[in-house]
C-alpha atoms as a PDB file:
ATOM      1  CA  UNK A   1       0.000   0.000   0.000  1.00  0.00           C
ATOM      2  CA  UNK A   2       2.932   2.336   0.982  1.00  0.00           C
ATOM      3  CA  UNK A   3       4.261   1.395  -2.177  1.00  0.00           C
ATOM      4  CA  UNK A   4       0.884   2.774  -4.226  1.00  0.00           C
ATOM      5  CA  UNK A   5       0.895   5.424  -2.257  1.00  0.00           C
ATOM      6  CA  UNK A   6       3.905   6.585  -3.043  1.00  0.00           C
ATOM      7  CA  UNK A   7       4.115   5.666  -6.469  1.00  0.00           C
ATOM      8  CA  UNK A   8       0.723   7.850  -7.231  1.00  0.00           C
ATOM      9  CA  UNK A   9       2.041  11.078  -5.257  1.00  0.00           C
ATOM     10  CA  UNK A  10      -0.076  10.511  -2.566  1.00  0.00           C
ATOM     11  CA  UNK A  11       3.421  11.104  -0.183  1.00  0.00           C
ATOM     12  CA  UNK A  12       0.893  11.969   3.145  1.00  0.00           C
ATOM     13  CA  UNK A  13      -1.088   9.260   3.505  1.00  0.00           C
ATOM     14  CA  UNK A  14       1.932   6.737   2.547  1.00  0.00           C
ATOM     15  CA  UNK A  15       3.278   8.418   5.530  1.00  0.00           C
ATOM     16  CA  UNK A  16       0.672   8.299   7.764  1.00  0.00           C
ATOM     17  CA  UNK A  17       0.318   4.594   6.939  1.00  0.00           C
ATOM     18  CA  UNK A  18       3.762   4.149   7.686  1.00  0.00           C
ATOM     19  CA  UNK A  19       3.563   5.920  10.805  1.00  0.00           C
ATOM     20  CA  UNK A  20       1.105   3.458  12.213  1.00  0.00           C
ATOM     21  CA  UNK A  21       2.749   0.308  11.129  1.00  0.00           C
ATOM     22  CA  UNK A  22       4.807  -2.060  14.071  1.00  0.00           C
ATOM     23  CA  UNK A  23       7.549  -1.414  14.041  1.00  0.00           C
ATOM     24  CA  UNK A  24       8.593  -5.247  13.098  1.00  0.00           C
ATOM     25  CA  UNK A  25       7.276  -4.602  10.196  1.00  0.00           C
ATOM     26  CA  UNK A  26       9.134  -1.272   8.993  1.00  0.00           C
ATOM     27  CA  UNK A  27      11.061  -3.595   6.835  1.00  0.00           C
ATOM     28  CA  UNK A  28      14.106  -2.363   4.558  1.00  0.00           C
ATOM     29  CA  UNK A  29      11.091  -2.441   1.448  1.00  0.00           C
ATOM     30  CA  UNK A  30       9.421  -0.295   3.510  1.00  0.00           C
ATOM     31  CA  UNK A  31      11.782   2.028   4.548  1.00  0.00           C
ATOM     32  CA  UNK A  32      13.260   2.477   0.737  1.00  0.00           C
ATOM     33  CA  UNK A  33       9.720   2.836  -0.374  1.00  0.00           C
ATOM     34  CA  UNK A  34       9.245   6.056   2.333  1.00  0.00           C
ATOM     35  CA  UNK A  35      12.903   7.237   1.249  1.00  0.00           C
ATOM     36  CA  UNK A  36      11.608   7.211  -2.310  1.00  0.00           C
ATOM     37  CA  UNK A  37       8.546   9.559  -0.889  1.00  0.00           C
ATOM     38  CA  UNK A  38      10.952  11.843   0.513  1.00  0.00           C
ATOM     39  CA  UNK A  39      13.196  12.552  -2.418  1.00  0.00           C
ATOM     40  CA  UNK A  40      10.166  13.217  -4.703  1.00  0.00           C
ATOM     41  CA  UNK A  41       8.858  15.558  -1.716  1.00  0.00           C
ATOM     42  CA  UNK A  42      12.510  16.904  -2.531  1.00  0.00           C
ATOM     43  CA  UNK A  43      13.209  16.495   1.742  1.00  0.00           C
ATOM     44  CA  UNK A  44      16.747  15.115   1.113  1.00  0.00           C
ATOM     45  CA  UNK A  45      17.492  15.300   5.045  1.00  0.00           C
ATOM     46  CA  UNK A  46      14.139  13.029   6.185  1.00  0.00           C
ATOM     47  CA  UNK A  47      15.156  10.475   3.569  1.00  0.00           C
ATOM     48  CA  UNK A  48      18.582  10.396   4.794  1.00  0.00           C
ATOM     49  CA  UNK A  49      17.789   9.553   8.340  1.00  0.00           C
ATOM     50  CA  UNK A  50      15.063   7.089   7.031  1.00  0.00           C
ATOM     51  CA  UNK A  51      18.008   5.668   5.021  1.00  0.00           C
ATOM     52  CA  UNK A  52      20.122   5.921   8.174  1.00  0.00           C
ATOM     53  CA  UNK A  53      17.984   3.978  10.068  1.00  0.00           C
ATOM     54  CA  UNK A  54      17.832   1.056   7.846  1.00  0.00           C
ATOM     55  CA  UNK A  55      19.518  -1.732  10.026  1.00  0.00           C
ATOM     56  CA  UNK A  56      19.320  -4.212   6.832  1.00  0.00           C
ATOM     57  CA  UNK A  57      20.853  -2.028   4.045  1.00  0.00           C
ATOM     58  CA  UNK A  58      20.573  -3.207   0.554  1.00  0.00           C
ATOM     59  CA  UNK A  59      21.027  -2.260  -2.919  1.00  0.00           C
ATOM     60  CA  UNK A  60      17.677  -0.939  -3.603  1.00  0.00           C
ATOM     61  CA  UNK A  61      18.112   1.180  -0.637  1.00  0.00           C
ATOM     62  CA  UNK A  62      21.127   2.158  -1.674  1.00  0.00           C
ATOM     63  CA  UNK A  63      19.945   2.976  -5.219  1.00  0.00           C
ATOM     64  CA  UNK A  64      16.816   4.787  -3.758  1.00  0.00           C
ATOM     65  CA  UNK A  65      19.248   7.207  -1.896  1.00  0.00           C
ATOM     66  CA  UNK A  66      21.651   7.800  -4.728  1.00  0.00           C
ATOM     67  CA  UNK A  67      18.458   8.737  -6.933  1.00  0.00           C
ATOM     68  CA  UNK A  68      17.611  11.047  -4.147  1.00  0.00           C
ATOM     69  CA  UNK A  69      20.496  13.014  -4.030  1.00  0.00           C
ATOM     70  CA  UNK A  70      20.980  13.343  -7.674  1.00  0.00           C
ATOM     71  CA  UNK A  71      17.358  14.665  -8.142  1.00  0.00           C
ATOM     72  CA  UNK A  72      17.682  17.265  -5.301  1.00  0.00           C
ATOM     73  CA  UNK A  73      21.307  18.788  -6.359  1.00  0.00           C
ATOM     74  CA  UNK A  74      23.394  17.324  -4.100  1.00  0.00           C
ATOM     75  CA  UNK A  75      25.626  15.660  -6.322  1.00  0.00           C
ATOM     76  CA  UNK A  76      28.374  15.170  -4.167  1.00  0.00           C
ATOM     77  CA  UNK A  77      26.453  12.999  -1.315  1.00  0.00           C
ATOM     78  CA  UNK A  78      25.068  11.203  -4.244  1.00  0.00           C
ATOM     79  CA  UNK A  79      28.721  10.417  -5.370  1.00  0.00           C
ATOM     80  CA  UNK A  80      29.762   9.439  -1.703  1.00  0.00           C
ATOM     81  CA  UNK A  81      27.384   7.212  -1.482  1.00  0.00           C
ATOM     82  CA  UNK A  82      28.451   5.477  -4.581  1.00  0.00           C
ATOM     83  CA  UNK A  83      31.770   4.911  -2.946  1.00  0.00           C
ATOM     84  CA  UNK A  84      30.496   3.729   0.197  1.00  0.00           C
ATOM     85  CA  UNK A  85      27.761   1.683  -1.535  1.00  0.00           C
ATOM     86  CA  UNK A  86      31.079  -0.113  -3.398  1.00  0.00           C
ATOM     87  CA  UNK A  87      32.597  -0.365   0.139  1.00  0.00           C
ATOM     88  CA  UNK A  88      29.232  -2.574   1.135  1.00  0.00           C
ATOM     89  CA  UNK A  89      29.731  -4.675  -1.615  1.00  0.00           C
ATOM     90  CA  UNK A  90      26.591  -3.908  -3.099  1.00  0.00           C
ATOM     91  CA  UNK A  91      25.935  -3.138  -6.993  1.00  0.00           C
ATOM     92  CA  UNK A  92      24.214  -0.128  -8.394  1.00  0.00           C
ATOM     93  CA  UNK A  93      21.592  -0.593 -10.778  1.00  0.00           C
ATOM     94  CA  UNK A  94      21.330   1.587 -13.620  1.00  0.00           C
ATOM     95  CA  UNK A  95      19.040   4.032 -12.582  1.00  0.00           C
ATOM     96  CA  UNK A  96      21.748   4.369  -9.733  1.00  0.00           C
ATOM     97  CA  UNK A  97      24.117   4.585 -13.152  1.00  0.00           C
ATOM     98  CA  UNK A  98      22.567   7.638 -14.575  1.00  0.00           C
ATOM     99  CA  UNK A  99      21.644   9.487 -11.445  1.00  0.00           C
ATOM    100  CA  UNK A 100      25.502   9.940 -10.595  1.00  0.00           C
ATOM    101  CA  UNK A 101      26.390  10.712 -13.912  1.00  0.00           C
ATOM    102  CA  UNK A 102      24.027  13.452 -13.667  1.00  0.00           C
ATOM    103  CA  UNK A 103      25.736  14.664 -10.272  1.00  0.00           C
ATOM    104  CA  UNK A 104      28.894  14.472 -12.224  1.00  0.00           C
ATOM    105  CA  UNK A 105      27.568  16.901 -14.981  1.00  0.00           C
ATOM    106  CA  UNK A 106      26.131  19.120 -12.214  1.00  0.00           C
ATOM    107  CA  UNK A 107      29.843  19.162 -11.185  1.00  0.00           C
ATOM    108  CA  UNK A 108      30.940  19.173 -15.139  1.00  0.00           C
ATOM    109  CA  UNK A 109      33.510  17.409 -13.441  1.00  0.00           C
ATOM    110  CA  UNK A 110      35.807  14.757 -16.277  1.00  0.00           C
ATOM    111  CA  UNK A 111      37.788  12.942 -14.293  1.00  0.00           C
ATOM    112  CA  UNK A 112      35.168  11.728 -12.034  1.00  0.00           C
ATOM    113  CA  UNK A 113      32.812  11.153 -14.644  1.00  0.00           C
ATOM    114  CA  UNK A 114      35.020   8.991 -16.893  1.00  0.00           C
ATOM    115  CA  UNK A 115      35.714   6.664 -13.442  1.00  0.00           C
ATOM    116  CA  UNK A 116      32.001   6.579 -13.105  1.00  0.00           C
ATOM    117  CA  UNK A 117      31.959   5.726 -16.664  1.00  0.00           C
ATOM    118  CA  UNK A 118      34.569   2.987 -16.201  1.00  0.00           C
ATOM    119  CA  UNK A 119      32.299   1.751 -13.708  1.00  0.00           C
ATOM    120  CA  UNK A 120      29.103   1.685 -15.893  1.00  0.00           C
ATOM    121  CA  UNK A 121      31.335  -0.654 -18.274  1.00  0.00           C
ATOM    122  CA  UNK A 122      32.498  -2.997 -15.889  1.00  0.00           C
ATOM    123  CA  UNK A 123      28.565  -3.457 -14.432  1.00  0.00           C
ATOM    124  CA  UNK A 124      27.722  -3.914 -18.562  1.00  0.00           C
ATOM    125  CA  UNK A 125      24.883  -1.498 -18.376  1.00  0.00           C
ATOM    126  CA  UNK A 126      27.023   0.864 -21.013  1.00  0.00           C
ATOM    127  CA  UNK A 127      24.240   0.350 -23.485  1.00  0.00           C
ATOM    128  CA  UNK A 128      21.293   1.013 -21.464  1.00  0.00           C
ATOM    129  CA  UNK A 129      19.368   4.012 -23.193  1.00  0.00           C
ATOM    130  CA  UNK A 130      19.119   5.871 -19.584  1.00  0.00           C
ATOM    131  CA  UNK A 131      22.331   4.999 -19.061  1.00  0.00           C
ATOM    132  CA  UNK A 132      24.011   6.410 -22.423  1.00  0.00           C
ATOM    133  CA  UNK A 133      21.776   9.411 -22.470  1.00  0.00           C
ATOM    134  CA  UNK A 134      23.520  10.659 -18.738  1.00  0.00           C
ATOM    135  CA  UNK A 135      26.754  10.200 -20.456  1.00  0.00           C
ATOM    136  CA  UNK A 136      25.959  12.316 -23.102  1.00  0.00           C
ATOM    137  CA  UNK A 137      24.960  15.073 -20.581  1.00  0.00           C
ATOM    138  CA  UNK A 138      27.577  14.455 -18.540  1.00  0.00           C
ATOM    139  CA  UNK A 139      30.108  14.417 -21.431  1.00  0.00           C
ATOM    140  CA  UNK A 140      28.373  17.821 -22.970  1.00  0.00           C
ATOM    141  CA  UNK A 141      28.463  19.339 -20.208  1.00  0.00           C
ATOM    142  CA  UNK A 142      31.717  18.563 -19.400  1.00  0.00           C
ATOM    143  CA  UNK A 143      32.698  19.706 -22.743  1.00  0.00           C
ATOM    144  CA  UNK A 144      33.865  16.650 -24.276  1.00  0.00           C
ATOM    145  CA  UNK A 145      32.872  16.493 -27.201  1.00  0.00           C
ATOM    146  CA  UNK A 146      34.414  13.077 -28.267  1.00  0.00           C
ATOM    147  CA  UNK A 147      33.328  11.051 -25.586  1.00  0.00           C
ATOM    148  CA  UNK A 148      29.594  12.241 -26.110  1.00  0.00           C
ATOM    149  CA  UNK A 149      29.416  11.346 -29.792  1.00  0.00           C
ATOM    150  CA  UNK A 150      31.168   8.014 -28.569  1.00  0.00           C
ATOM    151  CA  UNK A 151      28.228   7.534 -25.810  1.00  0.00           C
ATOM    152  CA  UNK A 152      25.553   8.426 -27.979  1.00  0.00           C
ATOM    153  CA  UNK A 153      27.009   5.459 -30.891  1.00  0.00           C
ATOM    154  CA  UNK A 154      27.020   2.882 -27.730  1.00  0.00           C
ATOM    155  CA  UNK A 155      23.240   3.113 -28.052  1.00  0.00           C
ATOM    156  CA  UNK A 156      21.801   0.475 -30.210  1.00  0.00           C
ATOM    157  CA  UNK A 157      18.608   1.614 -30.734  1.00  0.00           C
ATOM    158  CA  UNK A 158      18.301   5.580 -29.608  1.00  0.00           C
ATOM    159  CA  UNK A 159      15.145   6.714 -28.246  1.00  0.00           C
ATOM    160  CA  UNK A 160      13.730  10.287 -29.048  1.00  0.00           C
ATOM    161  CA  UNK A 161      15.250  11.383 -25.584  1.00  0.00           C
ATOM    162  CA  UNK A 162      18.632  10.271 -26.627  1.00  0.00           C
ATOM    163  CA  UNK A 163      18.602  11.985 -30.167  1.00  0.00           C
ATOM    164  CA  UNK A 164      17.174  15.519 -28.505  1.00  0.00           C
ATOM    165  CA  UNK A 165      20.662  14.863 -25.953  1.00  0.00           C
ATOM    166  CA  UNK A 166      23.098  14.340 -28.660  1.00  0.00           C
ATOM    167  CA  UNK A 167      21.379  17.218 -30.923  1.00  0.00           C
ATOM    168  CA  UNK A 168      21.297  19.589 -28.153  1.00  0.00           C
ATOM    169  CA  UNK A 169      24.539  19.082 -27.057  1.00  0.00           C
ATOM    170  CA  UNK A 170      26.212  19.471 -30.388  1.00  0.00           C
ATOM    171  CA  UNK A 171      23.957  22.672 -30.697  1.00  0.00           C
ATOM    172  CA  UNK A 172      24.777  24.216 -27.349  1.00  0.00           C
ATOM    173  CA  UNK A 173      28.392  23.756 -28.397  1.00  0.00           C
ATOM    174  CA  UNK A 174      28.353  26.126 -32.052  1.00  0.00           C
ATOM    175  CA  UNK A 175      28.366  22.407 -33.724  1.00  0.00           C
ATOM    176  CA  UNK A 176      25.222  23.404 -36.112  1.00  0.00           C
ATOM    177  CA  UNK A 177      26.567  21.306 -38.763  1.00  0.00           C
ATOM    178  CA  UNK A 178      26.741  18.241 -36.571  1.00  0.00           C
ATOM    179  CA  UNK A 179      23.235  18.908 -35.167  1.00  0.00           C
ATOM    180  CA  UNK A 180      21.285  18.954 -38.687  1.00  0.00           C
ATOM    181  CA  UNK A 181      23.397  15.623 -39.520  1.00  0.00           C
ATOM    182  CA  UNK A 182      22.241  14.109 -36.558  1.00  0.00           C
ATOM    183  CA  UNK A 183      18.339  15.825 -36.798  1.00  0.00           C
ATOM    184  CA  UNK A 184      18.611  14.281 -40.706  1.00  0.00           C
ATOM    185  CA  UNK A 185      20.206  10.958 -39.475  1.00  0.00           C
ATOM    186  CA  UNK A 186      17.194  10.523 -36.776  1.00  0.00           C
ATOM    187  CA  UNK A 187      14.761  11.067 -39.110  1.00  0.00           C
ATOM    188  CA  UNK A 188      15.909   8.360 -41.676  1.00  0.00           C
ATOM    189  CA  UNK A 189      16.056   5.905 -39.216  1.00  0.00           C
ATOM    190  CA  UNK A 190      12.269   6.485 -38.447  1.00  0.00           C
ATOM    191  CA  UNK A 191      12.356   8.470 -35.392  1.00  0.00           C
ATOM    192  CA  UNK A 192      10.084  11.563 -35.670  1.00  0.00           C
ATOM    193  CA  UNK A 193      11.715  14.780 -34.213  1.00  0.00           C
ATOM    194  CA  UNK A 194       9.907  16.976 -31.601  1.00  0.00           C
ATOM    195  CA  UNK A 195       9.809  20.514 -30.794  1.00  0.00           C
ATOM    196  CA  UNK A 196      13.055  19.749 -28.364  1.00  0.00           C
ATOM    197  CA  UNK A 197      14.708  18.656 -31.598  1.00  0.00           C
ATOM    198  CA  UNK A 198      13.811  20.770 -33.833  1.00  0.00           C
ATOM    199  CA  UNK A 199      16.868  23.788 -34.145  1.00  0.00           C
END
């Protein structure tokens, strides 16, 4: 129920339910669901001691937390986390992936975004759309320009958010003639352009 709750925006009453629950049964599911409420409520600090709390720690509450940091600005937790996550022995999954990579644009920090990208290889989820799509960002706003177009090719099948990335981030950088190649590219492999990729 917490779960539904939550899931439909209804952040109040998945507390309140919470709330009244034993608690034996404020399991870890429970706990990352409520942490989960919190970041889309955007209050970072009442997730965290939620997440604090958790006796039973496990990947999905680490991921939760990660994603919760990255959404709210506060890249760097969000990359500490990551390291201590790693220190657990746990895995990130590849939401987890693309929320740091966003912290490390919001930093349009390279170096720590091409060990995060390292990382995303060795897990294998390189070629997840979400995934590749963050690295663009990242990479764009990082201003390399290589390692974007190289992120964007990784994609096997691009979705429409993927070619708006690469087209916009060519574009933001004076690379016009790159853009329209892309834009015309897109379009003859069936993909219909929207207003966001549309120059």
């Amino acid at each position: 129920m917490i779960s539904g709750y939550v899931e439909n925006e209804c952040f109040k009453e998945a507390k309140d339910l919470f709330q009244k629950m034993p608690a034996k049964n404020k399991n870890v599911v429970a706990m990352t669901t409520m942490v989960i409420g919190y970041c889309k409520e955007g209050r970072v600090e009442e997730g965290r001691i939620l997440f604090d709390g958790i006796l039973s720690k496990d990947s999905a509450a680490y991921n939760a937390m990660i994603s919760c940091y990255a959404l709210n600005g506060c890249s760097e937790e969000a990359l500490k986390l990551l390291v201590e996550m790693f220190r657990m022995s746990f895995r990130p999954d590849q939401s987890s992936c693309a929320s740091v990579l966003s912290a490390c644009a919001a930093l349009a920090s390279t170096p720590v975004g091409r060990q995060i990208h390292a990382v995303v290889i060795k897990l294998g989820v390189d070629s997840n759309v979400s995934v590749c799509n963050a690295l663009i960002t990242m990479y764009s706003k990082c201003g390399s320009i290589f390692e974007r177009e190289l992120a964007f090719e990784l994609i096997t099948s691009p979705d429409l958010v993927s070619w708006n990335t690469i087209i916009a981030a060519l574009a933001q950088h004076g690379l016009y003639e790159k853009a329209v190649a892309y834009l015309e590219q897109m379009v003859l492999r069936g993909c219909e352009p929207d207003e966001a990729g549309r120059l």
